[in-house]
Protein backbone atom coordinates (compact mmCIF):
# COMPACT_ATOMS: atom_id res chain seq x y z
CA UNK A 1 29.05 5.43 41.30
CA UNK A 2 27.44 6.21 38.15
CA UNK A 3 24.09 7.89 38.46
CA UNK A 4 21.20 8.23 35.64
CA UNK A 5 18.68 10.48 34.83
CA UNK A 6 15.26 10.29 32.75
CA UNK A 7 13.34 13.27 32.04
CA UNK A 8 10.52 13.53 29.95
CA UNK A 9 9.28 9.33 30.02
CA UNK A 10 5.81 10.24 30.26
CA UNK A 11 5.59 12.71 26.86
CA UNK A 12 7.37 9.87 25.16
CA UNK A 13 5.49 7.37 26.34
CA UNK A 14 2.01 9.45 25.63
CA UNK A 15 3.48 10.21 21.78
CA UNK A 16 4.53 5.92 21.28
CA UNK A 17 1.33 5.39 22.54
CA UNK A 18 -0.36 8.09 20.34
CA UNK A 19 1.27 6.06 17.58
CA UNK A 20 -1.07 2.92 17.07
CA UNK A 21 -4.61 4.43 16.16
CA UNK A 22 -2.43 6.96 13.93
CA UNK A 23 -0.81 4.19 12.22
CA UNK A 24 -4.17 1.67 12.26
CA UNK A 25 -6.16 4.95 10.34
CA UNK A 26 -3.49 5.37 8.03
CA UNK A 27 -2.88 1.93 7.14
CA UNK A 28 -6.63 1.57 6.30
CA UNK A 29 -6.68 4.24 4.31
CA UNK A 30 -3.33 2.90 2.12
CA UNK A 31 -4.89 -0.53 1.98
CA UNK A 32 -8.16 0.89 0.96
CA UNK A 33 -6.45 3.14 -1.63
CA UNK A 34 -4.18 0.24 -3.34
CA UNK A 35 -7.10 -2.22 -3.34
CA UNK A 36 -9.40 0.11 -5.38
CA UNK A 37 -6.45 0.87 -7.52
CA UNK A 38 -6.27 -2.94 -8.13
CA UNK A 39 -9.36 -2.99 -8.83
CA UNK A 40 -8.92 -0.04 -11.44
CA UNK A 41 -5.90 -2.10 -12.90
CA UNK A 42 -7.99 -5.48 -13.38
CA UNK A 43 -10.92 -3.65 -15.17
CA UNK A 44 -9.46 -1.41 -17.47
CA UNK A 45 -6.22 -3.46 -17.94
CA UNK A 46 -6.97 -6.99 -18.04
CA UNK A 47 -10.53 -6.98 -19.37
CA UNK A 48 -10.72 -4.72 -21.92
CA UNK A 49 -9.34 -6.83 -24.47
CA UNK A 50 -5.78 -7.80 -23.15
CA UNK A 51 -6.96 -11.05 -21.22
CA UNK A 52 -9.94 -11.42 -21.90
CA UNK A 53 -12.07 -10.27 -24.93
CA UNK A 54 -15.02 -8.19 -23.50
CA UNK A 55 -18.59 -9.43 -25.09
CA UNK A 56 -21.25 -8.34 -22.80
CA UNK A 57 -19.12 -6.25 -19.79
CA UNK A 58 -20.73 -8.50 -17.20
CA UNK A 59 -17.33 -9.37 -15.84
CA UNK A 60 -15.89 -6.22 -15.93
CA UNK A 61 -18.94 -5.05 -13.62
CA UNK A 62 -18.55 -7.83 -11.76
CA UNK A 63 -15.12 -6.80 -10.37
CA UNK A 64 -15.74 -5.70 -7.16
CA UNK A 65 -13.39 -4.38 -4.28
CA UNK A 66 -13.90 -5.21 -0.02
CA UNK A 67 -11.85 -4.11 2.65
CA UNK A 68 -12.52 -5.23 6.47
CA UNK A 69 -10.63 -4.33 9.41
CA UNK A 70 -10.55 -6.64 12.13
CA UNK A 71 -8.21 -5.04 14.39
CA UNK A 72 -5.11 -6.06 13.68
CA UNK A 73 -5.69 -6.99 10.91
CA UNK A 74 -6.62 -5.02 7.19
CA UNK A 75 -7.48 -6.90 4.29
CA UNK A 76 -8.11 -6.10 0.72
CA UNK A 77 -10.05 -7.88 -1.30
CA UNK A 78 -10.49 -8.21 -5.04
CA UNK A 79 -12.69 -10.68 -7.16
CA UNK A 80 -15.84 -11.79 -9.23
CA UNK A 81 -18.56 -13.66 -7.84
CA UNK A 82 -19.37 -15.22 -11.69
CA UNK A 83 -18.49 -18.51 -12.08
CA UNK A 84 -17.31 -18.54 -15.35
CA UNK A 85 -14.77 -15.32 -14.39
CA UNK A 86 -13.12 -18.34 -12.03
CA UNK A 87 -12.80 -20.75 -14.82
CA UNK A 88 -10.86 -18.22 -17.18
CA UNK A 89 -8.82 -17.38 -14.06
CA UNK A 90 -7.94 -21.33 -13.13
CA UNK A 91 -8.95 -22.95 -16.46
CA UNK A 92 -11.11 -25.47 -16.14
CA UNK A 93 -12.85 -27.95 -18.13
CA UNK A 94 -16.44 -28.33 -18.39
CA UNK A 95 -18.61 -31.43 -19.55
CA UNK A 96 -21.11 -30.77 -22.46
CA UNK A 97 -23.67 -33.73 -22.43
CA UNK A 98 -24.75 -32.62 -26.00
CA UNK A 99 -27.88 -30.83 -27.35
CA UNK A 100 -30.72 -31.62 -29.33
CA UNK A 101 -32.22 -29.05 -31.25
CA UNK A 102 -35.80 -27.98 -30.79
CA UNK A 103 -35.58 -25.11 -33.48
CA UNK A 104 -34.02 -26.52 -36.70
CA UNK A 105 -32.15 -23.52 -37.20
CA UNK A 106 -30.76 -23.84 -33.66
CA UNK A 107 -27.76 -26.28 -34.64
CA UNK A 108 -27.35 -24.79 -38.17
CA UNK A 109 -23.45 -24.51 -39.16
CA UNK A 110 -21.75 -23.64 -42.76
CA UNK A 111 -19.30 -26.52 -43.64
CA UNK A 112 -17.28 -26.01 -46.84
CA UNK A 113 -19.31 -23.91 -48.23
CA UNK A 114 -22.64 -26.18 -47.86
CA UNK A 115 -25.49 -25.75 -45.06
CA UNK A 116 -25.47 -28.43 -42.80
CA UNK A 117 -27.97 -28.63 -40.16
CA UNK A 118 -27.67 -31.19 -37.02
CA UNK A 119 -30.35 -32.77 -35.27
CA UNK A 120 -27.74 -33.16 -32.22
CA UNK A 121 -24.53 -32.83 -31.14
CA UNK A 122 -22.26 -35.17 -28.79
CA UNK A 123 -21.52 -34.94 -25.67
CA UNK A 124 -17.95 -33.61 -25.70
CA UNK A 125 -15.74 -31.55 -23.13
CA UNK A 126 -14.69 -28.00 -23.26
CA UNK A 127 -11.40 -27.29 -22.02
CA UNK A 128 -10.54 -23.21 -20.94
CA UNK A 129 -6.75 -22.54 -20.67
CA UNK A 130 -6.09 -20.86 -17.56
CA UNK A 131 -6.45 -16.62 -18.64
CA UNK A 132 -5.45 -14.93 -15.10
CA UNK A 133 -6.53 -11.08 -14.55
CA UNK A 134 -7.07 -11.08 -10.90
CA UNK A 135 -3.60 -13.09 -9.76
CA UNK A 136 -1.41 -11.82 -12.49
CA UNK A 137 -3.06 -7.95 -11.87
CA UNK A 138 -2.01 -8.58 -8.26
CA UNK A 139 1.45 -9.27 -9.23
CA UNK A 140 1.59 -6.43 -11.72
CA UNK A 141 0.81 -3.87 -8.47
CA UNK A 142 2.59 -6.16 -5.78
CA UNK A 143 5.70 -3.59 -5.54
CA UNK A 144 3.45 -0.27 -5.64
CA UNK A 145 1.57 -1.49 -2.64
CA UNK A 146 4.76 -2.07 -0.69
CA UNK A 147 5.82 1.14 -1.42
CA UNK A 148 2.86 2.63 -0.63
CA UNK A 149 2.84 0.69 2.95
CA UNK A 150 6.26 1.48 3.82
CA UNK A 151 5.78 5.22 2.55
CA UNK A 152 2.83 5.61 5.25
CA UNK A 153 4.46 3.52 8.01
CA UNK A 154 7.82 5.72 7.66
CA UNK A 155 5.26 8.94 7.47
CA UNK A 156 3.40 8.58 10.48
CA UNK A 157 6.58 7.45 13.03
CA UNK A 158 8.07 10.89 11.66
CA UNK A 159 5.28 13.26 12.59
């Protein structure tokens, strides 16, 4: 006959369950960390002249970082809300119906050498090429924020 003994369940069960809202907290925090760092990355290196050439710095202000916890589940978030920020991120190409000028210097242009001005233009379509900052930055930082999530999961089930 072979007989067993346990001792000690309940402390081991009171630490594993200990272990969730120490890991949920932590986790958070990582995610939280990582997606302002991504946000960090996009800004100062993917719009300030290696992607995009900055004119204004309305994009670059635009960038903006969210992170919601539902539970189970933490998300980072990272994006624009300008419209034209998506179409250098996806390309696109946009429909000009043409212009007519109420200002005669308004469609003034230099052509060899001589002054030309244009009472109109045609309507004509402008193609952007696809100029990623927010997908290719998330790439760039893909690895660190593994690391980063397995370093906190492997520090908090050693405590």
């Amino acid at each position: 006959m072979l007989t067993l003994q346990v001792s000690g369940i309940e402390q081991a069960l009171a630490r594993v369950d200990g272990i969730a809202p120490k890991m949920h907290a932590a986790l958070k925090e990582t995610v939280t960390r990582e997606t302002i760092a991504l946000q960090r990355h996009v800004v100062e290196d993917k719009l300030s002249g290696q992607v995009l050439n900055a004119r204004s710095g309305a994009l670059r202000r635009s960038i903006t970082y969210e992170v919601t916890d539902q539970g189970g589940e933490i998300r980072g978030k990272v994006g624009t809300t300008l419209r034209y920020g998506l179409a250098h991120e996806f390309g696109a190409t946009i429909h000009h119906p043409g212009s007519v000028a109420r200002v005669a210097k308004a469609l003034r242009f230099v052509i060899g050498g001589k002054v030309v001005f244009a009472k109109r233009t045609r309507p004509h379509l402008i193609k952007l090429p696809e100029r990623s900052f927010l997908r290719s930055s998330l790439r760039d930082r893909a690895a660190d924020f593994i690391q980063a999530v397995r370093s906190t999961i492997a520090r908090v089930l050693s405590v």
